[in-house]
PDB file of N, CA and C in Angstrom:
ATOM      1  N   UNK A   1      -1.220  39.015  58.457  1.00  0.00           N
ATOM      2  CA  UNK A   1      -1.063  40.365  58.909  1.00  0.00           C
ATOM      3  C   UNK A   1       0.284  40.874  58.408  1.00  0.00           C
ATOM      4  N   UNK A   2       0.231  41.829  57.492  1.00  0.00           N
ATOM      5  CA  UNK A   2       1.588  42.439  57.104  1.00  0.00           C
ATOM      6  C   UNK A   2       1.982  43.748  57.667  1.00  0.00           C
ATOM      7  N   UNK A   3       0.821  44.186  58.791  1.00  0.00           N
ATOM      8  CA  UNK A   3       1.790  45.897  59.406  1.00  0.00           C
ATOM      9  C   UNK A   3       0.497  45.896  60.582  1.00  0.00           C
ATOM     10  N   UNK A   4       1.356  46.035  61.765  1.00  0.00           N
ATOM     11  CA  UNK A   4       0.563  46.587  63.201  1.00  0.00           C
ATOM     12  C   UNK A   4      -0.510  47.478  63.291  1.00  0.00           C
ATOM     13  N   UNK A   5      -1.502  46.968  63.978  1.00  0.00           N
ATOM     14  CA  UNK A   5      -2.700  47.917  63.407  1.00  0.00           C
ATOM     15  C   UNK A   5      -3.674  48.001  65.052  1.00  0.00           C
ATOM     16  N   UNK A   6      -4.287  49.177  65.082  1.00  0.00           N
ATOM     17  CA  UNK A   6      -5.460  48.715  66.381  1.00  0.00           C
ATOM     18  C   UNK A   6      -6.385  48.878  65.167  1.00  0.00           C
ATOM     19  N   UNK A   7      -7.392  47.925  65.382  1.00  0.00           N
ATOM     20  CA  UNK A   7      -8.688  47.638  64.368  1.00  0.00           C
ATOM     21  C   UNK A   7      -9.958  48.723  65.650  1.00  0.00           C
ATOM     22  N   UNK A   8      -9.997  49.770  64.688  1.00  0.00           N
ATOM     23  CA  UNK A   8     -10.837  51.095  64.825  1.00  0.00           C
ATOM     24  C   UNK A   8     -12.627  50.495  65.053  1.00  0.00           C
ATOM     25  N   UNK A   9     -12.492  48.973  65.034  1.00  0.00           N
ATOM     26  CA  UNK A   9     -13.838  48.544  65.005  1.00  0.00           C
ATOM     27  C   UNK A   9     -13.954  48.084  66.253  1.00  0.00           C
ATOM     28  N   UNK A  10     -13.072  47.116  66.530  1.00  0.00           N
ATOM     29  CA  UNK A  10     -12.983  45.907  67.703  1.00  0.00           C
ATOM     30  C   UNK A  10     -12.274  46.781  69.011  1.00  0.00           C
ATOM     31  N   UNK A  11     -11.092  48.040  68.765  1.00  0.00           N
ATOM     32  CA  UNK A  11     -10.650  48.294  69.797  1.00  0.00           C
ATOM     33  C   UNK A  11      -9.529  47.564  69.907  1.00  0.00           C
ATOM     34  N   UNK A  12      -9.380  46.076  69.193  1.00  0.00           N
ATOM     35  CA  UNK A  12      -8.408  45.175  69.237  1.00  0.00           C
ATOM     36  C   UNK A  12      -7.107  45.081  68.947  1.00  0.00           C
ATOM     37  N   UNK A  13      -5.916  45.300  69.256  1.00  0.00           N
ATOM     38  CA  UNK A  13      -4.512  45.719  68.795  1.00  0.00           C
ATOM     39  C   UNK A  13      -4.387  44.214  67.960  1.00  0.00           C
ATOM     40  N   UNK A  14      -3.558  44.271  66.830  1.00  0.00           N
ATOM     41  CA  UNK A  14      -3.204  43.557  66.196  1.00  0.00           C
ATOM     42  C   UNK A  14      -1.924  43.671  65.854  1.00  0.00           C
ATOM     43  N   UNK A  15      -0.599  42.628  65.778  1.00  0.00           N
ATOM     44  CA  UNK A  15       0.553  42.876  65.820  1.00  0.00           C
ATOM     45  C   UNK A  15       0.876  41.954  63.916  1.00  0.00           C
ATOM     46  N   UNK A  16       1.879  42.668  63.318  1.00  0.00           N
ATOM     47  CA  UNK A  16       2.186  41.743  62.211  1.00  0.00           C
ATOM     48  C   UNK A  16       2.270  39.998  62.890  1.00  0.00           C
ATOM     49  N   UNK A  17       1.496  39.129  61.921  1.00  0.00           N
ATOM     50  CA  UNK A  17       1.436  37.815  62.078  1.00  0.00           C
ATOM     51  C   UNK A  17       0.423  37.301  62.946  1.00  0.00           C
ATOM     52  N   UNK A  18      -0.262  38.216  63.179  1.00  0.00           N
ATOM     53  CA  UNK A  18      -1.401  37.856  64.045  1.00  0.00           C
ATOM     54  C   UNK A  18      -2.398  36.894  63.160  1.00  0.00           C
ATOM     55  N   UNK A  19      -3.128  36.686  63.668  1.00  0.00           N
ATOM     56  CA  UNK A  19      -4.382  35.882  62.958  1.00  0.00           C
ATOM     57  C   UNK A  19      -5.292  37.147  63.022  1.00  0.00           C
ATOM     58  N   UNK A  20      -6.246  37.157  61.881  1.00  0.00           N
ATOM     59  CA  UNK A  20      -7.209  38.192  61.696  1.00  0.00           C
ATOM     60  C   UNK A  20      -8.658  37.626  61.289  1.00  0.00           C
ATOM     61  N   UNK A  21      -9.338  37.775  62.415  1.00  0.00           N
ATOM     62  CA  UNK A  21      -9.493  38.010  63.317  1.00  0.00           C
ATOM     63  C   UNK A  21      -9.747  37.703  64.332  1.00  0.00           C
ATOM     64  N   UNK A  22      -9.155  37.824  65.651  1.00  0.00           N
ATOM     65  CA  UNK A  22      -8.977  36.845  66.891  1.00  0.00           C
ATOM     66  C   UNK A  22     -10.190  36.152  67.006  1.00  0.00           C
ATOM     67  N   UNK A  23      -9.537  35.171  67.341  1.00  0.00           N
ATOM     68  CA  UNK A  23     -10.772  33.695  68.109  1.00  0.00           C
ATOM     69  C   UNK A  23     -11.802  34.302  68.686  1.00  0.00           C
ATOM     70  N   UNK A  24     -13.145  33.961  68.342  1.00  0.00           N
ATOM     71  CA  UNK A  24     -14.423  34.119  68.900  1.00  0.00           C
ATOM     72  C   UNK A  24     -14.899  35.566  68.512  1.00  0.00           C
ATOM     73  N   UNK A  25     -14.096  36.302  67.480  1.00  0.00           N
ATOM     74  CA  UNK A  25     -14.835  37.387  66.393  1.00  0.00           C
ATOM     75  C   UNK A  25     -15.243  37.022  65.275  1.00  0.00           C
ATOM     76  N   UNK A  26     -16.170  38.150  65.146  1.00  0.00           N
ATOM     77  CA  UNK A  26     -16.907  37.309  63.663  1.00  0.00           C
ATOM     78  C   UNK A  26     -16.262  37.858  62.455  1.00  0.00           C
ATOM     79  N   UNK A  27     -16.009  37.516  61.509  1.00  0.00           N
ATOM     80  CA  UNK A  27     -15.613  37.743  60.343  1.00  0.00           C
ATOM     81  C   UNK A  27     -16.206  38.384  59.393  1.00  0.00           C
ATOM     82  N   UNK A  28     -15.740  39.257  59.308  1.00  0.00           N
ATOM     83  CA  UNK A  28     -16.384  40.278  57.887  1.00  0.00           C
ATOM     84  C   UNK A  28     -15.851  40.457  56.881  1.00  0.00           C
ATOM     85  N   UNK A  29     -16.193  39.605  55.876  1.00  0.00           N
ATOM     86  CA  UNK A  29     -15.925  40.073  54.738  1.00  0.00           C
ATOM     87  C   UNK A  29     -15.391  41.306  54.365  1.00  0.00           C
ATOM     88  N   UNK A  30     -16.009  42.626  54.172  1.00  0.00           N
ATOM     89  CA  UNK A  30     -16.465  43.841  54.323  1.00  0.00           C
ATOM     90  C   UNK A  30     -15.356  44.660  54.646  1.00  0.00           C
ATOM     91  N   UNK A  31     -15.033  44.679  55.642  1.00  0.00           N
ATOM     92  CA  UNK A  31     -13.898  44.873  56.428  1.00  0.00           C
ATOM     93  C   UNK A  31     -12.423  44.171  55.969  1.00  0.00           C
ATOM     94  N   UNK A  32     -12.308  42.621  56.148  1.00  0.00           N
ATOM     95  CA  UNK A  32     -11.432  42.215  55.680  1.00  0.00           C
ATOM     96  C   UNK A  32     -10.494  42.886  54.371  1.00  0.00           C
ATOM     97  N   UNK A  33     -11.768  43.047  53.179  1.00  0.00           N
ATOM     98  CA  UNK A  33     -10.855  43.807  51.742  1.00  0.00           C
ATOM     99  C   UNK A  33     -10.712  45.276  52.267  1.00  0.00           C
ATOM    100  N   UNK A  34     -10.928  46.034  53.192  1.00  0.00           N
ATOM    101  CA  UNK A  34     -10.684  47.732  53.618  1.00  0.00           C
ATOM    102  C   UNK A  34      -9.215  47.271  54.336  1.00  0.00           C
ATOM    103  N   UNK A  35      -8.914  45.880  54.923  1.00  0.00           N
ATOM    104  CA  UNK A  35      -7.767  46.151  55.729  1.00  0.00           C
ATOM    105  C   UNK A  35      -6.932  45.686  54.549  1.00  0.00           C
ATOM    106  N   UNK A  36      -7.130  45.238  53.424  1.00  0.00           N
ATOM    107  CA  UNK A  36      -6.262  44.540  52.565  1.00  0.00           C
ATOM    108  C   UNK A  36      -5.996  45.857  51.545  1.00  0.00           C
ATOM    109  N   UNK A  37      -6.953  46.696  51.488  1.00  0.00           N
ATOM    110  CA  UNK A  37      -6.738  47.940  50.471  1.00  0.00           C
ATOM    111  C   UNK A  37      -5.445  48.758  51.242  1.00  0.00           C
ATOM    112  N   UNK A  38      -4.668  49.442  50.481  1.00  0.00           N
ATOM    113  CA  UNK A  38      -3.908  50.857  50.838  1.00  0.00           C
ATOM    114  C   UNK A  38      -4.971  52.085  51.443  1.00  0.00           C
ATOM    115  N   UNK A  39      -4.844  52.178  53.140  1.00  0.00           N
ATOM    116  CA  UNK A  39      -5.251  53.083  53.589  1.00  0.00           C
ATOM    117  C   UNK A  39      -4.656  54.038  53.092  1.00  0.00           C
ATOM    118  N   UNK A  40      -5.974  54.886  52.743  1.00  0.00           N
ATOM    119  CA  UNK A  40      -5.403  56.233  52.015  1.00  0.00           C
ATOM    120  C   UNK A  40      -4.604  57.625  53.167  1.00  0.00           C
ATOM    121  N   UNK A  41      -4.928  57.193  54.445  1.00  0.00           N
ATOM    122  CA  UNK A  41      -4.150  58.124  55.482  1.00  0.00           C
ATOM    123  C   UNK A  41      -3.146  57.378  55.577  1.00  0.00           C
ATOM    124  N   UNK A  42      -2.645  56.318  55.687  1.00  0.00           N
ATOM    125  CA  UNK A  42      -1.500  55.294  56.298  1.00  0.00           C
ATOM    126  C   UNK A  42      -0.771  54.663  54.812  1.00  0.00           C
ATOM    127  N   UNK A  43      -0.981  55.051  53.827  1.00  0.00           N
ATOM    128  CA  UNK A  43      -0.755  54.625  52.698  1.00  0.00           C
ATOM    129  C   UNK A  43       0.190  53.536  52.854  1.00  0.00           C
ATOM    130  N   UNK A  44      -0.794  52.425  53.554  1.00  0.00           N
ATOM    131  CA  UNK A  44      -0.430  50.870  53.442  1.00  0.00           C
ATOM    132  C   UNK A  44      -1.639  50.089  54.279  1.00  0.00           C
ATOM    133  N   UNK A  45      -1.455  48.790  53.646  1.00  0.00           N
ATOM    134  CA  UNK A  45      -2.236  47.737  54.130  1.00  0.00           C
ATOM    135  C   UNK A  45      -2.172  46.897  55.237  1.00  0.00           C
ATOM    136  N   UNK A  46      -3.111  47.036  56.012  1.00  0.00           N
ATOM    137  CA  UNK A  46      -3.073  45.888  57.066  1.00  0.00           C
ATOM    138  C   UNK A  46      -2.930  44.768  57.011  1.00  0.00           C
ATOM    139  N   UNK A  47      -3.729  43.794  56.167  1.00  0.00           N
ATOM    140  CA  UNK A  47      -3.892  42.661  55.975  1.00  0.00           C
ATOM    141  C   UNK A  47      -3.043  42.533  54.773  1.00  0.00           C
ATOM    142  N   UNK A  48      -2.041  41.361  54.520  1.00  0.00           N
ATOM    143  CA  UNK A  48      -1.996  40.670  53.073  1.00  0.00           C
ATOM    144  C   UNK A  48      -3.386  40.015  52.301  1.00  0.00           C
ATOM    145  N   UNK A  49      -3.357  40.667  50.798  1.00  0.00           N
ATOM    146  CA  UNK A  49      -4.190  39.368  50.034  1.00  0.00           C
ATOM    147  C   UNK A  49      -4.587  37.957  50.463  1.00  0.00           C
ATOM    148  N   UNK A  50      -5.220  37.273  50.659  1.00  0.00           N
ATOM    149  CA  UNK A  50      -5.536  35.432  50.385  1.00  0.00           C
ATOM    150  C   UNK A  50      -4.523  35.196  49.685  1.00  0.00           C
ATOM    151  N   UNK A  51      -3.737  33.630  50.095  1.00  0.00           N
ATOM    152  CA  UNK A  51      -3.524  33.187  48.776  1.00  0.00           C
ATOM    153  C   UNK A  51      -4.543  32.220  48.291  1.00  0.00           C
ATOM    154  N   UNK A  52      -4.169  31.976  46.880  1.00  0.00           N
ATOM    155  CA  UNK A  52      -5.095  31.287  46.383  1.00  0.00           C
ATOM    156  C   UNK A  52      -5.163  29.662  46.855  1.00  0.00           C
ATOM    157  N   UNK A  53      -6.153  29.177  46.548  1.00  0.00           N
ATOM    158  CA  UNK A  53      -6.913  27.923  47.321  1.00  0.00           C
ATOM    159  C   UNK A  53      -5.451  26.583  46.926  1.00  0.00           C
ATOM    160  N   UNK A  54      -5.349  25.821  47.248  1.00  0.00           N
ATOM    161  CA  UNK A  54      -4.385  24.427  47.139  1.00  0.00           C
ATOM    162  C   UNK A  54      -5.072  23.919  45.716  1.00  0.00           C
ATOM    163  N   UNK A  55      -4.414  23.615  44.728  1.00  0.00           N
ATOM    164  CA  UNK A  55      -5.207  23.220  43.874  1.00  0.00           C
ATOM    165  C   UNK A  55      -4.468  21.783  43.344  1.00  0.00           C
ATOM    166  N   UNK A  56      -4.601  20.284  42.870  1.00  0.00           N
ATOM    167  CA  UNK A  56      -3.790  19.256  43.181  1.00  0.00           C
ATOM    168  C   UNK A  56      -3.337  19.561  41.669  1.00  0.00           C
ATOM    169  N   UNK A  57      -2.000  19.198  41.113  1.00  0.00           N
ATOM    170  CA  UNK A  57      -1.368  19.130  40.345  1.00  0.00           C
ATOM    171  C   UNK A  57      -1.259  17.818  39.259  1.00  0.00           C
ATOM    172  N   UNK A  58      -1.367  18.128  37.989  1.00  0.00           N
ATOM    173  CA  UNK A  58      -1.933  16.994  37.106  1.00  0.00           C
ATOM    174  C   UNK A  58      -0.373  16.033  36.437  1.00  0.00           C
ATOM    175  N   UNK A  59       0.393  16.916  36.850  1.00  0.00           N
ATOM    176  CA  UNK A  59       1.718  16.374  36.122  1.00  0.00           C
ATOM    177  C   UNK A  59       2.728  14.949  36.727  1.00  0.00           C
ATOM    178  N   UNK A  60       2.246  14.843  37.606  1.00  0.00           N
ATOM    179  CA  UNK A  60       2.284  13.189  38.417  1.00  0.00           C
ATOM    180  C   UNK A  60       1.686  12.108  38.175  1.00  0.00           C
ATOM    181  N   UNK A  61       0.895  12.068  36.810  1.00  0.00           N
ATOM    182  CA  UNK A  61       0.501  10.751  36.867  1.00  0.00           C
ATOM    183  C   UNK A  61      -0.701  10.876  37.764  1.00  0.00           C
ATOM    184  N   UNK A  62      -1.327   9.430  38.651  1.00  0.00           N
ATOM    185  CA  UNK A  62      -2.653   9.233  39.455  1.00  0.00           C
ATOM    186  C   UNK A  62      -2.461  10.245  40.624  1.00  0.00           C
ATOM    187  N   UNK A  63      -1.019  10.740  40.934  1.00  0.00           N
ATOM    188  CA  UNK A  63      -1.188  11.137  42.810  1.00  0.00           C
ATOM    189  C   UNK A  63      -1.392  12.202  42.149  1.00  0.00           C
ATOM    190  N   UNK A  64      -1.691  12.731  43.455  1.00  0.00           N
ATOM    191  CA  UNK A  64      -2.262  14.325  43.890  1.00  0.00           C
ATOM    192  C   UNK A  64      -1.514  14.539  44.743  1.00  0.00           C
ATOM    193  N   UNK A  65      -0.843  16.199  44.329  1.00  0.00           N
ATOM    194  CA  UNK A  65       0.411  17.181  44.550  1.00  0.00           C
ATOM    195  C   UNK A  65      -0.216  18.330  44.727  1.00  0.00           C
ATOM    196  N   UNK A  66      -0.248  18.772  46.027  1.00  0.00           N
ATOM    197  CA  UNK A  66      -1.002  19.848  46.404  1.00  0.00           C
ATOM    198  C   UNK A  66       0.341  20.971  46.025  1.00  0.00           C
ATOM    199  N   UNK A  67      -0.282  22.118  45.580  1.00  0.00           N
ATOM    200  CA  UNK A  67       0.576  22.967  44.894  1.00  0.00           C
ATOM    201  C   UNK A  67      -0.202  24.214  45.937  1.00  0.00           C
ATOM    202  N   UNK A  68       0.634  25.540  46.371  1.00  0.00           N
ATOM    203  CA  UNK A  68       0.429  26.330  46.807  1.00  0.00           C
ATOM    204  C   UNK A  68       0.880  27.414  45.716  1.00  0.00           C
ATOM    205  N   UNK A  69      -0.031  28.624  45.244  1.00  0.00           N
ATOM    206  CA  UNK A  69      -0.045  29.603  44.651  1.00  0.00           C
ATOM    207  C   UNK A  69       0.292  30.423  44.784  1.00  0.00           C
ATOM    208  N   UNK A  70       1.018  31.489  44.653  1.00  0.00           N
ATOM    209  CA  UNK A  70       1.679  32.635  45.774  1.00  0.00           C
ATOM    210  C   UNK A  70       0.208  33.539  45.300  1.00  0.00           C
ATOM    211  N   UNK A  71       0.418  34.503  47.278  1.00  0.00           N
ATOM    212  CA  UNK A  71      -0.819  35.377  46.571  1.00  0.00           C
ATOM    213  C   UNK A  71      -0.155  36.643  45.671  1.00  0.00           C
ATOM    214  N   UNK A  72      -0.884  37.434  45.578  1.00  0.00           N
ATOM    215  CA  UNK A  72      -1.105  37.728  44.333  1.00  0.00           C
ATOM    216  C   UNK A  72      -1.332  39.220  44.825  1.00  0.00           C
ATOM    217  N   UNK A  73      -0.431  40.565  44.782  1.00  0.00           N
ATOM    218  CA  UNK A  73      -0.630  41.693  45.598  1.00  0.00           C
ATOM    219  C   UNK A  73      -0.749  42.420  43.955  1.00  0.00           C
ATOM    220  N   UNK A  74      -1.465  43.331  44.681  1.00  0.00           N
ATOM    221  CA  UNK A  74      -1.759  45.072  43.537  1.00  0.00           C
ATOM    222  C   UNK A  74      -0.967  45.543  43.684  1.00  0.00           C
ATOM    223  N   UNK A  75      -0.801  46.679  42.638  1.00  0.00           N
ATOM    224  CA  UNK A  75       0.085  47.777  42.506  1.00  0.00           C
ATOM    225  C   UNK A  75      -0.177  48.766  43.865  1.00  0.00           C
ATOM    226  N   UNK A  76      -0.983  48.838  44.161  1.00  0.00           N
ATOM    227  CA  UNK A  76      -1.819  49.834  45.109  1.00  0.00           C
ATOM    228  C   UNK A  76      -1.155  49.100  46.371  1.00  0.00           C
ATOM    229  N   UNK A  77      -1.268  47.876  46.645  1.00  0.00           N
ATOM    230  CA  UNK A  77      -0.838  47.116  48.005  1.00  0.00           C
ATOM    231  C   UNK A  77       0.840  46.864  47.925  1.00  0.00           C
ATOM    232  N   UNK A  78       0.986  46.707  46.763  1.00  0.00           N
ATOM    233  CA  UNK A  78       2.769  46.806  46.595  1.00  0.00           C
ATOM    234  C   UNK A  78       3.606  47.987  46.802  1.00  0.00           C
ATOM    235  N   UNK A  79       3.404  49.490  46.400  1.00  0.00           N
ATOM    236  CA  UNK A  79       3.376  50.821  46.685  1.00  0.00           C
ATOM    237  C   UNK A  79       3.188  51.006  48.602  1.00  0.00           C
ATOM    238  N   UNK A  80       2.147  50.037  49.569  1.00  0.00           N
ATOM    239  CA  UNK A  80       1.985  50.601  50.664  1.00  0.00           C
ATOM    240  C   UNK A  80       3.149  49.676  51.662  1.00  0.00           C
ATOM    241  N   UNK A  81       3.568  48.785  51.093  1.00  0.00           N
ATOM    242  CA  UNK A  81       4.368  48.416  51.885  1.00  0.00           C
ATOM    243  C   UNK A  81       6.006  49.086  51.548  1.00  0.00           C
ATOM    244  N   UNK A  82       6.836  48.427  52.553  1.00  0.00           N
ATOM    245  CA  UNK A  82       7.971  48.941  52.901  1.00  0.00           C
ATOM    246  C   UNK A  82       8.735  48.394  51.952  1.00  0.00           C
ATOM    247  N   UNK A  83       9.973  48.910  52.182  1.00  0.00           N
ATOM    248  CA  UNK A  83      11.414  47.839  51.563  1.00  0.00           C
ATOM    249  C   UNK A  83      11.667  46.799  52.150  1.00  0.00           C
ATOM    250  N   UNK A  84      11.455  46.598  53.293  1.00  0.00           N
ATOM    251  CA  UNK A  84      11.687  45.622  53.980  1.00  0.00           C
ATOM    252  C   UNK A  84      10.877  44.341  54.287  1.00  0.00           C
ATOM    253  N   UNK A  85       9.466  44.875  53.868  1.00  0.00           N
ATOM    254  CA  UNK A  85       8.141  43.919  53.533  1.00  0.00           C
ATOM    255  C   UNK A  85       8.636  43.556  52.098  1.00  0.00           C
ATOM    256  N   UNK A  86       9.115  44.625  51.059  1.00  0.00           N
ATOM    257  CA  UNK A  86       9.561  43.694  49.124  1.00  0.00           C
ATOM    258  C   UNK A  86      10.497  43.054  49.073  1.00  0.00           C
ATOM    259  N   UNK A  87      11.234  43.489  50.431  1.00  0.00           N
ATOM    260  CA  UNK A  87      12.581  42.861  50.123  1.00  0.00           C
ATOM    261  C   UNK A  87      12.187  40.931  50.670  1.00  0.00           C
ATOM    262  N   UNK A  88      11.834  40.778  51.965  1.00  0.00           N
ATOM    263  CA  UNK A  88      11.048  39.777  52.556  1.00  0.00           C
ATOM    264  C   UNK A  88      10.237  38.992  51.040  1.00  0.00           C
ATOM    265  N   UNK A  89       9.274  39.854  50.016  1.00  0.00           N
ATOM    266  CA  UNK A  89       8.637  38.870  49.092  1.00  0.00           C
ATOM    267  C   UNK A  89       9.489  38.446  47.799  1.00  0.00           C
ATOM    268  N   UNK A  90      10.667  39.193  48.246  1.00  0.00           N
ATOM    269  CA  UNK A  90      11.593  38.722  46.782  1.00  0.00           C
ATOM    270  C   UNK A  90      12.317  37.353  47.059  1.00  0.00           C
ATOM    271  N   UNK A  91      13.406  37.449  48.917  1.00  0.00           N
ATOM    272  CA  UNK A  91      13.166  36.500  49.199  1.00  0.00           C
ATOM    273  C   UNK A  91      12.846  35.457  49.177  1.00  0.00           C
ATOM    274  N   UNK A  92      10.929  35.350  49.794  1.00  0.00           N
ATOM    275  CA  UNK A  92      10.297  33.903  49.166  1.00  0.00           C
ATOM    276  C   UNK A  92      10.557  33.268  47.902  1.00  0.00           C
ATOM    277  N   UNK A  93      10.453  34.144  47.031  1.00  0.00           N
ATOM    278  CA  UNK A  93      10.075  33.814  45.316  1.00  0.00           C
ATOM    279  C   UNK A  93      11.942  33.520  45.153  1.00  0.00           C
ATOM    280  N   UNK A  94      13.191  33.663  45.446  1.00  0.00           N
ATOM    281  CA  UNK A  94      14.263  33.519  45.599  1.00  0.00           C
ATOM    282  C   UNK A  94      14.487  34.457  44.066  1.00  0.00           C
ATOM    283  N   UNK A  95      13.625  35.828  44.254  1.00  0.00           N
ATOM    284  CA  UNK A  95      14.476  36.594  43.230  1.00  0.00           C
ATOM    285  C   UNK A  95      15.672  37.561  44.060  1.00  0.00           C
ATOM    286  N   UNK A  96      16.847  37.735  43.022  1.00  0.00           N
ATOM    287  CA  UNK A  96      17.903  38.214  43.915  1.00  0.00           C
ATOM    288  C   UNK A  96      17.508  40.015  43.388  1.00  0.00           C
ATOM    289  N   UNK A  97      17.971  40.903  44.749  1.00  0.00           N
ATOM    290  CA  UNK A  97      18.327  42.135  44.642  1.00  0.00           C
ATOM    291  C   UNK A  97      19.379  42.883  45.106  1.00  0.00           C
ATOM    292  N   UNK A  98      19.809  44.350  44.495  1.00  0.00           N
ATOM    293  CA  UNK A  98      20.623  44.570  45.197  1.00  0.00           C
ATOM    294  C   UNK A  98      20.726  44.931  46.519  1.00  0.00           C
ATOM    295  N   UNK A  99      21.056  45.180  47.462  1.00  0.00           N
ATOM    296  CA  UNK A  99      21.173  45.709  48.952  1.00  0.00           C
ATOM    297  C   UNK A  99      20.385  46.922  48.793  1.00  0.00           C
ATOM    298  N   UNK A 100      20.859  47.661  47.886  1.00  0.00           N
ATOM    299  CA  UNK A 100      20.701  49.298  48.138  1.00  0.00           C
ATOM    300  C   UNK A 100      19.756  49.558  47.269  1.00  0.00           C
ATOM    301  N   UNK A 101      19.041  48.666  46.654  1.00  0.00           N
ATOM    302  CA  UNK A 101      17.851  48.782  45.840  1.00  0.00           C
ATOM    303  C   UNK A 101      16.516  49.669  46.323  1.00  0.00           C
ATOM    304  N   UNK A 102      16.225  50.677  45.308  1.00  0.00           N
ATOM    305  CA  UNK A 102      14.830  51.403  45.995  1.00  0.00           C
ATOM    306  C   UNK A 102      13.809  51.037  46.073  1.00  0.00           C
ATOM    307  N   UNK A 103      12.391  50.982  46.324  1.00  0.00           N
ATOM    308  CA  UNK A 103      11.503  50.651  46.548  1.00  0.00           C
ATOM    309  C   UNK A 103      10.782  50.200  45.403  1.00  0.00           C
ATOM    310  N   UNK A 104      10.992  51.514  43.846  1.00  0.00           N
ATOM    311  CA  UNK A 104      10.062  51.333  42.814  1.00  0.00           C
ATOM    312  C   UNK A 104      11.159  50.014  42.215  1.00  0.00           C
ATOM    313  N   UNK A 105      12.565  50.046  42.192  1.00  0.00           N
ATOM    314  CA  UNK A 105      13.275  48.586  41.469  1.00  0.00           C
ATOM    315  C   UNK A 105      12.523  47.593  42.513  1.00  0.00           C
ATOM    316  N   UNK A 106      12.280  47.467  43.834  1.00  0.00           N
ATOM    317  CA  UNK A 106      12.004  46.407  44.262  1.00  0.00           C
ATOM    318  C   UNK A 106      10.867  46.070  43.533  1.00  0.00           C
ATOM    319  N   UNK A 107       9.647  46.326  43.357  1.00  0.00           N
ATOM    320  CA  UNK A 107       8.373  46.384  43.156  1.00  0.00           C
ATOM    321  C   UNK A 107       8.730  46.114  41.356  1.00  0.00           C
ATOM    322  N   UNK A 108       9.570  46.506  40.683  1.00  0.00           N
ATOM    323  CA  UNK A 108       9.662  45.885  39.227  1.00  0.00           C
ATOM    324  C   UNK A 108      10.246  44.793  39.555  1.00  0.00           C
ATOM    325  N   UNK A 109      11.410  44.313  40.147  1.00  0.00           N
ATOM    326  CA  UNK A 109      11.418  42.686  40.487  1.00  0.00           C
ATOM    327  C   UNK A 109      10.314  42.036  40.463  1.00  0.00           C
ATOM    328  N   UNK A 110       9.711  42.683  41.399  1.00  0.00           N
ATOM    329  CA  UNK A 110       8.600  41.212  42.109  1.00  0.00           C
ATOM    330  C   UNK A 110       7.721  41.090  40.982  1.00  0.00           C
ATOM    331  N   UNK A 111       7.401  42.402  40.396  1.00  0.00           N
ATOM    332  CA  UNK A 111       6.357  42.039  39.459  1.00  0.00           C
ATOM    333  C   UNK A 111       6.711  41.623  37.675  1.00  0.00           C
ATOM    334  N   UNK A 112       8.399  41.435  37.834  1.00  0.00           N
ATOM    335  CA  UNK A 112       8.945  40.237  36.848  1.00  0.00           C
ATOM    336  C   UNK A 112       9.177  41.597  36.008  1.00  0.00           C
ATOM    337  N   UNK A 113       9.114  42.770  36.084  1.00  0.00           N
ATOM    338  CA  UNK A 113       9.491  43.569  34.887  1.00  0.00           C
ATOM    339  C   UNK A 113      11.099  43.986  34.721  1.00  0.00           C
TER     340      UNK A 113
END
């Protein structure tokens, strides 16, 4: 969950970091990619992307090195979040920015340009 939401379906308030969707709801596909798209009234996303699946790593010799993938956001989902959500994914990835950096430099960081 990357931004506070009441889900217009369930009635259900959802807070950033929640699990989506609470224990003993059913899961919809369907729904899931509408909360991951840039609402076009709220021009931002509810949900973060998936990341991609654990996949084991070949460069060890016999063991298996589970490797985690970062996910993987759109231009469209990068645009709906904040400075403070790019600043948070530059962070992870330990790219540095400036303090007073705007939104469109944040968003060329992350996306290595």
């Amino acid at each position: 969950m990357i931004n506070d939401f009441t889900d217009t379906k369930t009635k259900t308030l959802y807070e950033k970091g929640d699990i989506y969707p609470l224990q003993g709801l059913e899961e919809n596909p369907e729904r899931i990619s509408e909360l991951q798209a840039v609402h076009p009234k709220y021009k931002r996303a509810f949900l973060a992307p998936e990341p991609l699946e654990q996949e084991p790593s070949a460069d060890k010799g016999d063991e298996p090195v589970d490797e985690i993938k970062p996910a993987v956001y759109t231009d469209e989902q990068l645009e709906g979040l904040g400075t403070k959500a790019l600043k948070g994914l530059l962070d992870e990835k330990n790219i540095s920015y400036k303090a007073s950096a705007t939104k469109p430099e944040l968003i060329k960081l992350y996306k290595g340009e």
